[in-house]
C-alpha atoms as a PDB file:
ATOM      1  CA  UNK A   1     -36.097  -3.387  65.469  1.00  0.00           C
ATOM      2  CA  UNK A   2     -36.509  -3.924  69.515  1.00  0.00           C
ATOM      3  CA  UNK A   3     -34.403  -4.761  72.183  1.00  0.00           C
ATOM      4  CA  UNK A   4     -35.433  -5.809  75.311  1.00  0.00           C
ATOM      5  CA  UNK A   5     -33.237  -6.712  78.652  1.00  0.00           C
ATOM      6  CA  UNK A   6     -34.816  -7.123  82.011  1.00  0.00           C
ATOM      7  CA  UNK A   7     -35.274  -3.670  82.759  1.00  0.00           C
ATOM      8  CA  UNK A   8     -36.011  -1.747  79.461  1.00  0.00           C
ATOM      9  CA  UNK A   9     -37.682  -2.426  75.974  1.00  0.00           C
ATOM     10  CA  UNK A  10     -35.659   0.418  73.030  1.00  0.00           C
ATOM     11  CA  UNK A  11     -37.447   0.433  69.448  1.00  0.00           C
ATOM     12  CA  UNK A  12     -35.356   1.428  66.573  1.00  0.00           C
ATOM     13  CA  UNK A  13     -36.461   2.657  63.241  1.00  0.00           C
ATOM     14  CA  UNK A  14     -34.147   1.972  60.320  1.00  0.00           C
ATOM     15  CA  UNK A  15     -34.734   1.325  56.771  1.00  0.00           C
ATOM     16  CA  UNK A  16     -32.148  -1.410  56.436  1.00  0.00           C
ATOM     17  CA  UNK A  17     -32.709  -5.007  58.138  1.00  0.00           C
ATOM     18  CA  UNK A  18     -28.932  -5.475  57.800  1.00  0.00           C
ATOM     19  CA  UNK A  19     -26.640  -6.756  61.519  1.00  0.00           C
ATOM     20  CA  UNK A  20     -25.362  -2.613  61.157  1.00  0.00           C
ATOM     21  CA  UNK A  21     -28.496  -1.769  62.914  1.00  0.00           C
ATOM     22  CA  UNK A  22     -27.634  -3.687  65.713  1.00  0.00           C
ATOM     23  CA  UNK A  23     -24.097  -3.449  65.925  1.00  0.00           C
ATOM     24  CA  UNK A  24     -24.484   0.123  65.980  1.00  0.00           C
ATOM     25  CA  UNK A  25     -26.895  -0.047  69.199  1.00  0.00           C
ATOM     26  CA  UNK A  26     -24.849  -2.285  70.791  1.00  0.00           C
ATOM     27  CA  UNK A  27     -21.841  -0.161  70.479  1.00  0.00           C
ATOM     28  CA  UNK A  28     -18.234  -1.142  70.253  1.00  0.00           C
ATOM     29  CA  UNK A  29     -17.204  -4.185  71.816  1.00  0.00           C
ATOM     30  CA  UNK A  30     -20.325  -6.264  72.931  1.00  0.00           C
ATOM     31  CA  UNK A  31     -20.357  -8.494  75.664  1.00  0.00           C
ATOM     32  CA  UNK A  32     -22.459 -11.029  76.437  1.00  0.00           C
ATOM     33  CA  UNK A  33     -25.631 -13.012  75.346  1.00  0.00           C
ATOM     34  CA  UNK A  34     -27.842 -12.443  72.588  1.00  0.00           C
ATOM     35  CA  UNK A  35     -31.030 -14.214  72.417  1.00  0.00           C
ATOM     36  CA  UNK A  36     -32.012 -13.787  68.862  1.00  0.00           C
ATOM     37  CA  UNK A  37     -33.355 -16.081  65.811  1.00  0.00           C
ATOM     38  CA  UNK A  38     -31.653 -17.271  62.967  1.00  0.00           C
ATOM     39  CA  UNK A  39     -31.979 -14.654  61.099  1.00  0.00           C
ATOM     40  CA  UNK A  40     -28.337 -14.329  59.065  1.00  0.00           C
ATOM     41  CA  UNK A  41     -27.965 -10.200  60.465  1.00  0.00           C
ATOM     42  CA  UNK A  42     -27.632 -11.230  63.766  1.00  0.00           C
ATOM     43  CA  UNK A  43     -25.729 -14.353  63.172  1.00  0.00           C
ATOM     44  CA  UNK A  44     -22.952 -11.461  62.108  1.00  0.00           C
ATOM     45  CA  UNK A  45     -22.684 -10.016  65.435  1.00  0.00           C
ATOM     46  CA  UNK A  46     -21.438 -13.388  67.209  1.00  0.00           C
ATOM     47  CA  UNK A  47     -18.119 -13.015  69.006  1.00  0.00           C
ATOM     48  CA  UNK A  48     -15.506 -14.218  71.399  1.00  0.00           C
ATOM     49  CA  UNK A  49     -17.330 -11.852  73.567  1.00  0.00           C
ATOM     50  CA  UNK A  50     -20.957 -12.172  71.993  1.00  0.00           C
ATOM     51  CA  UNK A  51     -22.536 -15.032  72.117  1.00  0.00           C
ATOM     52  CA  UNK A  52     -25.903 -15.931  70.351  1.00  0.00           C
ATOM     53  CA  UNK A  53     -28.417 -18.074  72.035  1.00  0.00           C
ATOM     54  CA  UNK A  54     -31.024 -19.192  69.069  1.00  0.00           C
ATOM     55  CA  UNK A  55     -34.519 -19.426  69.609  1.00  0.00           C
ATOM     56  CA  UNK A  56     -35.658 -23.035  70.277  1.00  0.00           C
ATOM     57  CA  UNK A  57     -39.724 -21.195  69.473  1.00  0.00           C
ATOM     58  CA  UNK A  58     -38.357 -21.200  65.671  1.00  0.00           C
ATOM     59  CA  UNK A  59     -36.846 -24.354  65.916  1.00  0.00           C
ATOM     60  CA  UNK A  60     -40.358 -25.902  67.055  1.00  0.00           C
ATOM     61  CA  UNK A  61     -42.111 -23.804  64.453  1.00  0.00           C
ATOM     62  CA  UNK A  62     -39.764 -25.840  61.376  1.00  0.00           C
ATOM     63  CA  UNK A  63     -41.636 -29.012  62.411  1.00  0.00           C
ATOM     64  CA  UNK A  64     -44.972 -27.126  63.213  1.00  0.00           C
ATOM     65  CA  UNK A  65     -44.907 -26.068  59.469  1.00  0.00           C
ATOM     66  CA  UNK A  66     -43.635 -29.380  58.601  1.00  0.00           C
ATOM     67  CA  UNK A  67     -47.074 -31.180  60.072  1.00  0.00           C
ATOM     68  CA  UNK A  68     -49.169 -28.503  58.248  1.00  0.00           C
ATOM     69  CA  UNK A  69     -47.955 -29.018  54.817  1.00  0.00           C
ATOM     70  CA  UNK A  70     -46.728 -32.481  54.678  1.00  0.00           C
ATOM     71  CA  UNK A  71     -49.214 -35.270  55.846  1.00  0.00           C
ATOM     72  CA  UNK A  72     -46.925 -38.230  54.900  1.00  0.00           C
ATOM     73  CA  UNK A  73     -44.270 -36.378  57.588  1.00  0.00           C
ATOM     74  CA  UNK A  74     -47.011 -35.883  60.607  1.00  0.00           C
ATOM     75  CA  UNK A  75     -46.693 -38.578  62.688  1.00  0.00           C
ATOM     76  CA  UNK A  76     -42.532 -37.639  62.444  1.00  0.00           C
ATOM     77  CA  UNK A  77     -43.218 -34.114  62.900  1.00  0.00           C
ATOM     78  CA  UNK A  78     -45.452 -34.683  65.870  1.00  0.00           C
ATOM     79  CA  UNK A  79     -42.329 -36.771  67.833  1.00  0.00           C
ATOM     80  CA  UNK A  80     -40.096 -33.878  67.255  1.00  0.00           C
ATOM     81  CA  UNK A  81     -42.484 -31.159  68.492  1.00  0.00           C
ATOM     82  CA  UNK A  82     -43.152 -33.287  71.844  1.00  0.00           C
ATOM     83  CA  UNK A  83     -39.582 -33.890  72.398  1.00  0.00           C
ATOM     84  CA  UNK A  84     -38.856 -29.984  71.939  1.00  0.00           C
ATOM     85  CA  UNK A  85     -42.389 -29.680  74.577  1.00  0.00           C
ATOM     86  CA  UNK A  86     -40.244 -31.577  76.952  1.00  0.00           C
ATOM     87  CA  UNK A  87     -37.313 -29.713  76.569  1.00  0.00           C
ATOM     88  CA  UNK A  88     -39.736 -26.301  77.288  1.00  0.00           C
ATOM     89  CA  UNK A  89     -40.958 -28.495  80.453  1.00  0.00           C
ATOM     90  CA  UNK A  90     -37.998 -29.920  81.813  1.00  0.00           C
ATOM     91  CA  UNK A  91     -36.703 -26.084  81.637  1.00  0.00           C
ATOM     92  CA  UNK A  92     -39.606 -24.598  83.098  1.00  0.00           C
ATOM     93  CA  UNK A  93     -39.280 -27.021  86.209  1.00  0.00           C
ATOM     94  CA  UNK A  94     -35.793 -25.914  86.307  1.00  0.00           C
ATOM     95  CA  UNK A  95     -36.534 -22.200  86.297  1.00  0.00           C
ATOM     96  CA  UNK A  96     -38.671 -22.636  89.010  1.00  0.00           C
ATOM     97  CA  UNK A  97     -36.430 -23.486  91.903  1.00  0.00           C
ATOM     98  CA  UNK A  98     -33.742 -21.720  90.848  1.00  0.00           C
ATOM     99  CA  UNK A  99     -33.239 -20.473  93.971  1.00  0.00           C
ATOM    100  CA  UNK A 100     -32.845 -23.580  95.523  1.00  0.00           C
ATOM    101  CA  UNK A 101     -29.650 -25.158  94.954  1.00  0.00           C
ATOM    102  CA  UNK A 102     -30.425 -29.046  95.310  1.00  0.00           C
ATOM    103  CA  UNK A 103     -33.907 -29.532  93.554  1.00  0.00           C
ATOM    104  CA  UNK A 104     -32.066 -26.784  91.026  1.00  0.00           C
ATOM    105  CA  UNK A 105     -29.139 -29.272  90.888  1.00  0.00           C
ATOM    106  CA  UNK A 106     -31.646 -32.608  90.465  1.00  0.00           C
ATOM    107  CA  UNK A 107     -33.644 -30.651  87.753  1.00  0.00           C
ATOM    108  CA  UNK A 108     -30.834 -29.596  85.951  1.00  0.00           C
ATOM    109  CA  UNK A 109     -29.573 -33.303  85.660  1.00  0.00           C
ATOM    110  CA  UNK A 110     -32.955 -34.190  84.233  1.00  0.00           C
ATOM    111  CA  UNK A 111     -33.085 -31.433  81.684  1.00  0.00           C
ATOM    112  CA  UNK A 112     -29.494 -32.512  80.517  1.00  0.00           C
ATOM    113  CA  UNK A 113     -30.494 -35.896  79.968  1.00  0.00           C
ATOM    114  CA  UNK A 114     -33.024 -35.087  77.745  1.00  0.00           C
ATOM    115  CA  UNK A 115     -31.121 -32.721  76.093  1.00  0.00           C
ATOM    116  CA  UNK A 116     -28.157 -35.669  75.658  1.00  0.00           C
ATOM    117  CA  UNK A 117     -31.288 -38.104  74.057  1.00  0.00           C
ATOM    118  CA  UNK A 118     -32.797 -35.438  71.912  1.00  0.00           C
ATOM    119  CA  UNK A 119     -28.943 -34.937  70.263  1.00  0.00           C
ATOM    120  CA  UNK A 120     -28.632 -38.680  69.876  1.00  0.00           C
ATOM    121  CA  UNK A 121     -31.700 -38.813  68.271  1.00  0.00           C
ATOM    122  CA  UNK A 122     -31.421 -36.319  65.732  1.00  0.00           C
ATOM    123  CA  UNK A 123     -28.103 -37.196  65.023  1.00  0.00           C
ATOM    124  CA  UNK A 124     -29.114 -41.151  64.155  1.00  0.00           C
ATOM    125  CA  UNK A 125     -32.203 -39.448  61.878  1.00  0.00           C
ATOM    126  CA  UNK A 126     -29.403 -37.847  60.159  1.00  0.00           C
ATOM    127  CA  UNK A 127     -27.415 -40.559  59.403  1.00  0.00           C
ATOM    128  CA  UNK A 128     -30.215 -42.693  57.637  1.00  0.00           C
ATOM    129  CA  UNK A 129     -30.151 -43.120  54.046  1.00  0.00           C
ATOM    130  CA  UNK A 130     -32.980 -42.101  52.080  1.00  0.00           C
ATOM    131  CA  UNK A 131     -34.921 -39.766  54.369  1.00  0.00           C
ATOM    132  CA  UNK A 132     -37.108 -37.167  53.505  1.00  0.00           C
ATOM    133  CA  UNK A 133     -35.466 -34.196  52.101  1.00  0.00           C
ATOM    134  CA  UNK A 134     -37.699 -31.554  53.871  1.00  0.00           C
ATOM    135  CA  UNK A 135     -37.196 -33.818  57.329  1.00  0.00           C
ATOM    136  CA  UNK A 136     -33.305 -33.850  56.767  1.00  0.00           C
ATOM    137  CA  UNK A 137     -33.300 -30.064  56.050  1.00  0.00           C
ATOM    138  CA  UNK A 138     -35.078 -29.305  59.444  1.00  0.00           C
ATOM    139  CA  UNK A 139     -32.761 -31.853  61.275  1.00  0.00           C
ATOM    140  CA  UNK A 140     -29.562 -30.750  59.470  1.00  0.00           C
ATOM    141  CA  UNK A 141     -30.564 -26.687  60.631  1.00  0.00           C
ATOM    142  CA  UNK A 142     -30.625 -28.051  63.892  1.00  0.00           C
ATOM    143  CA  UNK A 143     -27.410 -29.466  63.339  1.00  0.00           C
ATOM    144  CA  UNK A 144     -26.134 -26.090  62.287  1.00  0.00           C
ATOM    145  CA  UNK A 145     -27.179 -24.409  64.830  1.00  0.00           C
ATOM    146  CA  UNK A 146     -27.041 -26.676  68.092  1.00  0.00           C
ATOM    147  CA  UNK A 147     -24.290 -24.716  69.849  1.00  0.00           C
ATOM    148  CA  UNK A 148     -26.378 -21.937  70.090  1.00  0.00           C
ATOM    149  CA  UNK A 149     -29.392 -23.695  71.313  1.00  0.00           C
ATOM    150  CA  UNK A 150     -27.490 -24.816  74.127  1.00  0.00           C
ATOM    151  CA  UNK A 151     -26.513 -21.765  75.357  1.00  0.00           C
ATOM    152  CA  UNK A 152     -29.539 -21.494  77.747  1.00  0.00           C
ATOM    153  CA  UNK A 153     -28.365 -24.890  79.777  1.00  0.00           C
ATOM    154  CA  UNK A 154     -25.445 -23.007  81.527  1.00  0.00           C
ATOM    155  CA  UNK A 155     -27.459 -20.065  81.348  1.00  0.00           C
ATOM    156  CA  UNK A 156     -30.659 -20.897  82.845  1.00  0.00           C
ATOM    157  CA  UNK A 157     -31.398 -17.093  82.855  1.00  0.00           C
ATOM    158  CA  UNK A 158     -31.619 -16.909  79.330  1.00  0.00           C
ATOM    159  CA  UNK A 159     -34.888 -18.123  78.290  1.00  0.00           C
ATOM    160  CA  UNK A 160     -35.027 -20.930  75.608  1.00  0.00           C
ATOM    161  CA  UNK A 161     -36.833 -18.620  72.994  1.00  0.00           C
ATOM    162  CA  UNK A 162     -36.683 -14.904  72.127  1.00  0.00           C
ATOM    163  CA  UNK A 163     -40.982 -14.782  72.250  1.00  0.00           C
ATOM    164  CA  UNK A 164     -40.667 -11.698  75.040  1.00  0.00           C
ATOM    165  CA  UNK A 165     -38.887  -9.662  72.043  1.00  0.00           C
ATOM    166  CA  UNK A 166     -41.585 -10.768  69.223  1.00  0.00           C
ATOM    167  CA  UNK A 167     -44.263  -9.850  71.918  1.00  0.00           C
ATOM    168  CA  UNK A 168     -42.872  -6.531  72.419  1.00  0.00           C
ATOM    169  CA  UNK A 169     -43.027  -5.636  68.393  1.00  0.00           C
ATOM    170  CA  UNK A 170     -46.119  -7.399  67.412  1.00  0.00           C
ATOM    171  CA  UNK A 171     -47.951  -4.414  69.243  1.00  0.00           C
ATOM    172  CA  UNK A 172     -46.129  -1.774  66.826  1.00  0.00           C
ATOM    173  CA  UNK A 173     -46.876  -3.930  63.966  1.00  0.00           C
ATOM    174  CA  UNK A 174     -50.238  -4.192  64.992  1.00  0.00           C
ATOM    175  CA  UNK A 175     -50.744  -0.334  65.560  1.00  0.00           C
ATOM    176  CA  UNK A 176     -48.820   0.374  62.116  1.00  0.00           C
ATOM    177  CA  UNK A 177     -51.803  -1.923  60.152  1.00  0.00           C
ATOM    178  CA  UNK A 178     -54.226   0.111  62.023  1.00  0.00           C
ATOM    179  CA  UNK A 179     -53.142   3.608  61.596  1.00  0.00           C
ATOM    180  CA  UNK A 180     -51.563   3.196  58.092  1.00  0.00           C
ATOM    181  CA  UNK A 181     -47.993   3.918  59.467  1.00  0.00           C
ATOM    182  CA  UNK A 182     -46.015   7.012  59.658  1.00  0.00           C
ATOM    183  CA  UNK A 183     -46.330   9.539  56.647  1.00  0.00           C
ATOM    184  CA  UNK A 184     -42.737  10.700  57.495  1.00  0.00           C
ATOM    185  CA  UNK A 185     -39.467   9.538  58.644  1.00  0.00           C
ATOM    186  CA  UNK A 186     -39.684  12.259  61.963  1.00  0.00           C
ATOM    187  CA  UNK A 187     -43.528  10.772  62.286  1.00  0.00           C
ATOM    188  CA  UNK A 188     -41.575   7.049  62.660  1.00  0.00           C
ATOM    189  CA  UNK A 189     -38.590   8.065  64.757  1.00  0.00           C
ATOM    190  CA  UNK A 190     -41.514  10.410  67.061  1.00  0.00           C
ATOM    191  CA  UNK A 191     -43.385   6.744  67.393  1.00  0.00           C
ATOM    192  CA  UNK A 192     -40.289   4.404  68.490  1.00  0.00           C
ATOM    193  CA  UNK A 193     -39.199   7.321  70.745  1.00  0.00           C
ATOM    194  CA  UNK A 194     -43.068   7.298  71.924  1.00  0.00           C
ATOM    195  CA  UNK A 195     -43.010   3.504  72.361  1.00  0.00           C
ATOM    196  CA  UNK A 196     -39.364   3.359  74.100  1.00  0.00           C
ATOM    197  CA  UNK A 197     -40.952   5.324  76.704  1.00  0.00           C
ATOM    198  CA  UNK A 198     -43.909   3.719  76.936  1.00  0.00           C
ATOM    199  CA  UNK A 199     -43.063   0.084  77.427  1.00  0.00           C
ATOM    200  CA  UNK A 200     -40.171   0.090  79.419  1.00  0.00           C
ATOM    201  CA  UNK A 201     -42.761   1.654  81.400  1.00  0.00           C
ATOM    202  CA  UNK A 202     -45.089  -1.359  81.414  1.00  0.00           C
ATOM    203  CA  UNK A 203     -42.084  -3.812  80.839  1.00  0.00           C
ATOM    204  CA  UNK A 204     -41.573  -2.482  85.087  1.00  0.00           C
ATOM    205  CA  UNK A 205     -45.794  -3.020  86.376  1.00  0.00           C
ATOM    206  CA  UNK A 206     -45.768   0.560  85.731  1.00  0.00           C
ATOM    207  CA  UNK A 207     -49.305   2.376  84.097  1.00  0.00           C
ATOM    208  CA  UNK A 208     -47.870   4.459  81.174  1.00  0.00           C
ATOM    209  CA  UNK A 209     -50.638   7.517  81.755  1.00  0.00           C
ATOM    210  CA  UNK A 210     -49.860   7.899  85.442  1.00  0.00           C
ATOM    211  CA  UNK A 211     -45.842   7.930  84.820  1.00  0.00           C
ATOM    212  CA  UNK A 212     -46.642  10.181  81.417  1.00  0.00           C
ATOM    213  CA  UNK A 213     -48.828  12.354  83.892  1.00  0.00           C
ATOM    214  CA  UNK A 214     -46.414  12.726  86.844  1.00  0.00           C
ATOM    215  CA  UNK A 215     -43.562  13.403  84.330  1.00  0.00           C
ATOM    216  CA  UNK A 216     -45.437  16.307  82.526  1.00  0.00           C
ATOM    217  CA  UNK A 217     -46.725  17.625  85.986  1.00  0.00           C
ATOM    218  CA  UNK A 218     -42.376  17.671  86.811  1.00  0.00           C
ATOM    219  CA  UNK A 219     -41.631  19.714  83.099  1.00  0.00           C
ATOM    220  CA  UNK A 220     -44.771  22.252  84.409  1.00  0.00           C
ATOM    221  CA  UNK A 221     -43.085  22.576  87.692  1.00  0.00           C
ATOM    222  CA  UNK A 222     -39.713  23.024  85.889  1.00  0.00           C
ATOM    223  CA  UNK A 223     -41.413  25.974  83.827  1.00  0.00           C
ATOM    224  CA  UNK A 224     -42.471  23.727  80.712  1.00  0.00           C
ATOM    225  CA  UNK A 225     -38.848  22.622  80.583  1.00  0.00           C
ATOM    226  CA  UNK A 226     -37.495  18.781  81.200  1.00  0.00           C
ATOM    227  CA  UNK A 227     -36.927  17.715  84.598  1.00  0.00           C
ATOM    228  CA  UNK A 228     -33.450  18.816  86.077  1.00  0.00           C
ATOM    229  CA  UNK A 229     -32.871  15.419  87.294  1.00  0.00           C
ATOM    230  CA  UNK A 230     -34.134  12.857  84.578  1.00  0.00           C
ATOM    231  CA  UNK A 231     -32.671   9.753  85.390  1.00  0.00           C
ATOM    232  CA  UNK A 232     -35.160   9.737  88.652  1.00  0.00           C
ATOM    233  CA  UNK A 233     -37.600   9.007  85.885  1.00  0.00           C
ATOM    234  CA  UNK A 234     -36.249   5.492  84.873  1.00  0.00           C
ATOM    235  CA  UNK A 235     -38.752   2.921  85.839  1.00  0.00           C
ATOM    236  CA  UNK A 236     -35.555   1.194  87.432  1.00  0.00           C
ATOM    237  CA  UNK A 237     -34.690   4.080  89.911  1.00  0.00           C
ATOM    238  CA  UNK A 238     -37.729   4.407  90.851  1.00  0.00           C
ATOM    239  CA  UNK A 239     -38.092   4.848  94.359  1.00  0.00           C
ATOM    240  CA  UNK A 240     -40.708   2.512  96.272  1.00  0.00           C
ATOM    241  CA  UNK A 241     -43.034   5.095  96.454  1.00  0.00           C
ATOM    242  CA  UNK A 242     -43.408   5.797  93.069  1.00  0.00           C
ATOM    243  CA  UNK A 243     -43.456   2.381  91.888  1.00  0.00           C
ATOM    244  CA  UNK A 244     -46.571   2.352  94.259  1.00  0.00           C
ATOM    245  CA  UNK A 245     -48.064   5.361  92.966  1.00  0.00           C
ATOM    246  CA  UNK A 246     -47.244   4.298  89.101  1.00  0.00           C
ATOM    247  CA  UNK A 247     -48.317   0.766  89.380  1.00  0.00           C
ATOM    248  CA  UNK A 248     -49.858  -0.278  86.230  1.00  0.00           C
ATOM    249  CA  UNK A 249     -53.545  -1.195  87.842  1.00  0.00           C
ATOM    250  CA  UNK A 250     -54.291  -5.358  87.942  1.00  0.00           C
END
């Protein structure tokens, strides 16, 4: 499992794939957003106080898969997958002047359009007789799930899809098919431990062997023991100096 937030990336190692992982990370109480898929363990974790923003990247990926395999269902397919392009677009031009209020305001308008045509259209596809089964099952999961997809409108700090997070464990994944895995549980919790460190680390522009190097030369000066003060370690208390000195080269 990963989490990542805007200032650290945490790997966790667990044998089950069930929403206890999570819930236990997350502690008692959670509030806030979740950008997740739609896989069912985190759909578990919604709340009054928790709410799930679903990945639009999976949504886009139904009709993707849909074009592949089904060549009577392309030229539909292919409409959906621009109008979810837009969407991605319109966003994107949002997110970029987010800091100013008026062309923020005139963007915004533009992206909720859309968004107001895309849910008329899916919702007259749905109420067609005799559609394509496979077509109505990708248009009735959007159904399903269209509260959640919304969630990055108001929030135009959450990103539409959760592709940072998938980033940040395909490199693991990779690694594991390389070097066969762990041969032990300690081995496995020793690698997320390894990684937690590592790409916060370059999550913050920072090059993991000079902050691995400056942190060992600290636990020499401290006698081979940690540093007293840790937490001037964490990429985001670093002080300007070190975040020169770190900087992961261009």
């Amino acid at each position: 499992w990963v989490a990542v937030t805007k200032d650290t990336v945490v790997y966790l190692l667990d044998s089950s794939r069930s929403s206890s992982v999570p819930r236990e990370h997350l502690g008692e109480n959670p509030k806030g957003i979740l950008s997740v898929d739609r896989y069912a363990a985190y759909k578990a974790l919604g709340s009054e106080d928790l709410e799930l923003s679903f990945c639009w990247g999976h949504v886009r990926r139904d009709y993707v898969r849909i074009y592949d395999t089904y060549p009577e269902l392309q030229t539909w397919a292919q409409d959906w997958i621009g109008r979810i392009n837009l969407l991605f677009h319109l966003n994107n031009n949002r997110r970029d002047v987010l800091r100013d209020k008026e062309r923020f305001r005139l963007a915004d308008a533009v992206l909720r359009q859309e968004i107001a045509r895309f849910q008329d259209a899916y919702l007259k596809e749905l109420s067609k007789e005799g559609a394509h089964p496979v077509a109505c099952k990708a248009l009735e999961s959007l159904q399903r799930h269209w509260d959640g997809l919304l969630v990055f409108v108001n929030h135009p700090e959450i990103p539409m899809d959760n592709n940072l997070s998938e980033r940040k464990l395909r490199e693991p994944v990779l690694g594991r098919k390389n070097y066969y895995g762990s041969g032990a549980v300690w081995s496995g919790d020793l690698t997320v431990a390894l990684f937690t460190i590592f790409q916060p680390a370059r999550h913050n522009g920072l090059d993991p062997v000079k902050y691995l190097t400056s942190y060992l030369h600290a636990a020499a000066d401290n006698h081979g023991n940690a540093p007293t003060n840790i937490d001037s370690f964490l990429p985001w208390n670093l002080s300007q100096e070190q975040k020169i000195a770190w900087k992961h080269p261009p």
